[in-house]
Each structure stands twice: as structure tokens, then as C-alpha cells.
Protein backbone atom coordinates (compact mmCIF):
# COMPACT_ATOMS: atom_id res chain seq x y z
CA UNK A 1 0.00 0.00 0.00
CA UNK A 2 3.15 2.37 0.69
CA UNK A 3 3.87 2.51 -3.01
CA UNK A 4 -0.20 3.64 -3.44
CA UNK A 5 -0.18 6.21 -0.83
CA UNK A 6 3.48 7.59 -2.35
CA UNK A 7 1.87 7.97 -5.60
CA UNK A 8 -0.89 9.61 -4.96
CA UNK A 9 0.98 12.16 -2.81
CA UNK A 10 2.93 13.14 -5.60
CA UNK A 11 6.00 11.01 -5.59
CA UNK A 12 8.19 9.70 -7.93
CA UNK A 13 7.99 6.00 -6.98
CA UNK A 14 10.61 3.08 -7.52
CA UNK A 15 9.26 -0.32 -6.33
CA UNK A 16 11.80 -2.72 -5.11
CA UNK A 17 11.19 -6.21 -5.75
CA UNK A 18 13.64 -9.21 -4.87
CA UNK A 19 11.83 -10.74 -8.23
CA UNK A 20 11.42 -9.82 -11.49
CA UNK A 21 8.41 -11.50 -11.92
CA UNK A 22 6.56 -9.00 -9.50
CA UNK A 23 7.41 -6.08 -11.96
CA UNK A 24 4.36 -5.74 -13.59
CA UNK A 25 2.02 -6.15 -10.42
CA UNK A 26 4.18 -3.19 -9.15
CA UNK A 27 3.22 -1.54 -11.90
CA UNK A 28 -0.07 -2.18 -11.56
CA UNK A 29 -0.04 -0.73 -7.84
CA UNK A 30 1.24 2.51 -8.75
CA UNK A 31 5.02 2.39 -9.06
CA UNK A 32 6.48 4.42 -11.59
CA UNK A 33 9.71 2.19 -11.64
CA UNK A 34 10.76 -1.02 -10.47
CA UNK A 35 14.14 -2.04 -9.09
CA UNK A 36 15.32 -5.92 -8.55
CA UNK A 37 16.76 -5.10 -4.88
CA UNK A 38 18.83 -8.17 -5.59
CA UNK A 39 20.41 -6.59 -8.84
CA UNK A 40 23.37 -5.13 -8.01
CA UNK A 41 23.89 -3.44 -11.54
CA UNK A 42 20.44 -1.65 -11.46
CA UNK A 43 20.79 -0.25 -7.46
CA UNK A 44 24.47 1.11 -8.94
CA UNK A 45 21.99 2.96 -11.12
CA UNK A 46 20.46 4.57 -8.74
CA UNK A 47 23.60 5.62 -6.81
CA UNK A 48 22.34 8.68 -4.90
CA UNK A 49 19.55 9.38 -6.71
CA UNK A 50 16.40 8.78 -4.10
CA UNK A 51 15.29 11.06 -0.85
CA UNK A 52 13.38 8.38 1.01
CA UNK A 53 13.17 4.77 1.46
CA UNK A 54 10.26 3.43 3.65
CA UNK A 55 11.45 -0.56 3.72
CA UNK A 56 8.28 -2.70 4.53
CA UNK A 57 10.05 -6.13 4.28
CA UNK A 58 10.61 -8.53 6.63
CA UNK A 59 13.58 -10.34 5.20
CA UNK A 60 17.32 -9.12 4.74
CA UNK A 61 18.60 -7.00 2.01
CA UNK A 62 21.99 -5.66 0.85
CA UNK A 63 21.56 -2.98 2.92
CA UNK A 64 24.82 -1.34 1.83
CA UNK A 65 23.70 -1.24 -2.45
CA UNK A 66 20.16 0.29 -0.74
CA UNK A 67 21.56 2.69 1.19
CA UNK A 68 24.13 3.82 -1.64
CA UNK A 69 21.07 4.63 -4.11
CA UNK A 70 20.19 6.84 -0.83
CA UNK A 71 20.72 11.09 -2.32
CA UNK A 72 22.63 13.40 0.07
CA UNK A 73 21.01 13.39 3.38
CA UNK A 74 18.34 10.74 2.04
CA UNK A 75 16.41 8.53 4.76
CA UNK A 76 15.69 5.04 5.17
CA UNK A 77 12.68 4.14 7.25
CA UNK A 78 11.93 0.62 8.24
CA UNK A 79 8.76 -0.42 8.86
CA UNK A 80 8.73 -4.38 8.37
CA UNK A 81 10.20 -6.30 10.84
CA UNK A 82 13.34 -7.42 9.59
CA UNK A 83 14.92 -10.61 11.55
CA UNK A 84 18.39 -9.84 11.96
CA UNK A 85 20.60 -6.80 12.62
CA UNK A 86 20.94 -4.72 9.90
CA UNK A 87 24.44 -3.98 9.26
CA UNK A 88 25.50 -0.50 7.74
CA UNK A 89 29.22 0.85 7.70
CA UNK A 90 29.12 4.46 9.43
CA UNK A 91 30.94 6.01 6.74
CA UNK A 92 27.92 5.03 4.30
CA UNK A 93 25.57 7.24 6.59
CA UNK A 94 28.35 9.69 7.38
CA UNK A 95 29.42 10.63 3.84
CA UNK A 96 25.59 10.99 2.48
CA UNK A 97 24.53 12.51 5.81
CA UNK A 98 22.16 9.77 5.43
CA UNK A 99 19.80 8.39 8.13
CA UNK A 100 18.32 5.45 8.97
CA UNK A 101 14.63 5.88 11.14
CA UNK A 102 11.84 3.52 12.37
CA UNK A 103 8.24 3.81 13.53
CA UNK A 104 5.40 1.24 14.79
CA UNK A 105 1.53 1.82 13.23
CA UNK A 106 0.09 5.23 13.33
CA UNK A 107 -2.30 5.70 16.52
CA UNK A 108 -6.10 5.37 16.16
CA UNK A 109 -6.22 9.09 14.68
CA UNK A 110 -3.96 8.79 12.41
CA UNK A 111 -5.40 5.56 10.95
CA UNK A 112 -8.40 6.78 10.56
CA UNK A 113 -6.81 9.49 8.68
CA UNK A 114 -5.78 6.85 6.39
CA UNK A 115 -8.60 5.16 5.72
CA UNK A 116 -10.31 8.46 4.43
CA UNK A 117 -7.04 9.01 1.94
CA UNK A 118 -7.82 5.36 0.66
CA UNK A 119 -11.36 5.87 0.18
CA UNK A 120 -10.94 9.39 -1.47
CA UNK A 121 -7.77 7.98 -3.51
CA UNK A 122 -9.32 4.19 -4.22
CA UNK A 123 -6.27 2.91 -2.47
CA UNK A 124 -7.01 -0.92 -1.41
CA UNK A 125 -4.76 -3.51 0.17
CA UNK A 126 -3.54 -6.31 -2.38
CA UNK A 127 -4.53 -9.68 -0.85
CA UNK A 128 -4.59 -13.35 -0.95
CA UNK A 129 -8.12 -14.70 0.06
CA UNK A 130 -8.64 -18.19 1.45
CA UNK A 131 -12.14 -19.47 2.58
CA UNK A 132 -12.47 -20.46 6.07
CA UNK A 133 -13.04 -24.03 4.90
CA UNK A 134 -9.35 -24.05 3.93
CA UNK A 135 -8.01 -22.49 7.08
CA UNK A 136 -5.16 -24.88 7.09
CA UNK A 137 -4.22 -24.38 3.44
CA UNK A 138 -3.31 -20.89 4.46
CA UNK A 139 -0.73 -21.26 7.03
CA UNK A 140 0.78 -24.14 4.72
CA UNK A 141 0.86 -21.50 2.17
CA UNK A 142 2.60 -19.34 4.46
CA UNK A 143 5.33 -21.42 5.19
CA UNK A 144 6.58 -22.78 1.82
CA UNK A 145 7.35 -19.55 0.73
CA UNK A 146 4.10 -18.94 -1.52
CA UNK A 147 2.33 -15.97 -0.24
CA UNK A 148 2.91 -12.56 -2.13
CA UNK A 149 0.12 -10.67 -0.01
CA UNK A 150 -1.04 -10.67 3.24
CA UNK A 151 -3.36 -13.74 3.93
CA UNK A 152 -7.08 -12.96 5.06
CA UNK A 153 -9.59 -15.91 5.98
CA UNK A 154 -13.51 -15.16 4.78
CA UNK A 155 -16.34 -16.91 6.66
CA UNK A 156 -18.10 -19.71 4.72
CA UNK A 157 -21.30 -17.80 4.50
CA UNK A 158 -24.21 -20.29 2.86
């Protein structure tokens, strides 16, 4: 949803994607570019060239090659919960005057601030649906790797 909300405020927005097979649904969500974050030839590319970063993943990156497409005192803000520490040379910040932030969800305000922009802006989450007949199938799902969206269960309604 990050890369909706960014381009409806106005931003220039470059999608990262550890696949290139995701491109096009990027696309489809709003990005104006996408970037294969594990293509170290296209993040030289961008060497300095974006202000802001908001990372929503929950797995590890090069964090160096992302914070090197980072422009002069350019920001990367983590949302996702990444599992391990994320290690960053200080001279990558320090030369850049880069940064590197973090924040939790918005309070009850600001989400419902939110949720008007979405409705005004027909911004809508991008998930995977499974009926509450196949509540196992999800978790399975989960865990091999398959899921591309967040997973929602629907009541069996008859």
C-alpha cells in the first residue's frame, strides 16, 4: 500500500522487488519504476539518486547497495520487521549525511486518517483470500514460501 499512498501524494515512486516476476504487479499498484533489490547493476543505477526509502520487508537485504542509491542526506525508514541486525558501515551514513529511522503503526487518529485518503484515492490492500473451509491451506501456504500478499480468511457464508 506504501507505493499507493506515495503515488498519490505526488512522488516519484521506484518499487523494489527481490523478483522480477513482480514487476508488472508493481506496476499495476502505482510504481512508476521497479528495481530488482537483488540486482546489483540496477541499485548502482540509482547511486544517490532517491530522498526516502520506507522498507516494509521482513527479510534481509543488501543494505549497503540500498543505502548507496540513498541522495545526500536521504532517509531510510523501516517499517517491516526485519529478523536480523541490519548492518550499515558508518561512513555510508556519514558521507551521504544519510539516516536510517523507524516507527510502529500510526495511533487510532492517524489511521483513521488513512482510511479516508484510501477511500478518497481508491487505495485498497492487495490480498490473498482463502475461505475459512481451507483455514489450514493458508498457514501451509505461508510457510513454503508462496504468499505474495497478506493472507485474510472469509467466513463460509451459505
Amino acid at each position: 500500500m506504501a507505493v499507493q499512498f506515495l503515488n498519490k501524494w505526488g512522488c516519484e515512486v521506484y518499487a523494489f522487488t527481490s523478483s522480477d516476476s513482480k514487476r508488472e504487479e508493481a506496476m499495476n499498484m502505482s510504481a512508476h519504476h521497479v528495481v530488482n533489490s537483488r540486482d546489483g547493476a540496477s541499485l548502482k543505477k540509482l547511486a544517490s539518486a532517491l530522498n526516502f526509502i520506507i522498507s516494509t520487508v521482513n527479510a534481509p537485504l543488501d543494505w549497503e547497495a540500498i543505502l548507496n542509491t540513498l541522495a545526500p542526506k536521504g532517509r531510510l525508514h523501516i517499517v517491516g520487521v526485519v529478523p536480523q541486525p541490519i548492518p550499515v558501515a558508518a561512513f555510508t551514513l556519514i558521507d551521504g549525511q544519510r539516516s536510517i529511522s523507524g516507527s510502529p503503526l500510526g495511533s487510532p487518529a492517524t489511521t483513521a486518517k488513512m482510511l479516508e485518503f484510501c477511500a478518497r484515492h481508491d487505495i485498497a490492500p492487495t490480498i490473498e483470500l482463502f475461505p475459512m473451509s481451507r483455514v489450514n491451506d493458508a498457514p501451509d501456504h505461508l510457510r513454503t514460501g508462496k504468499a505474495r500478499y497478506r493472507i485474510m480468511l472469509a467466513a463460509d457464508f451459505k
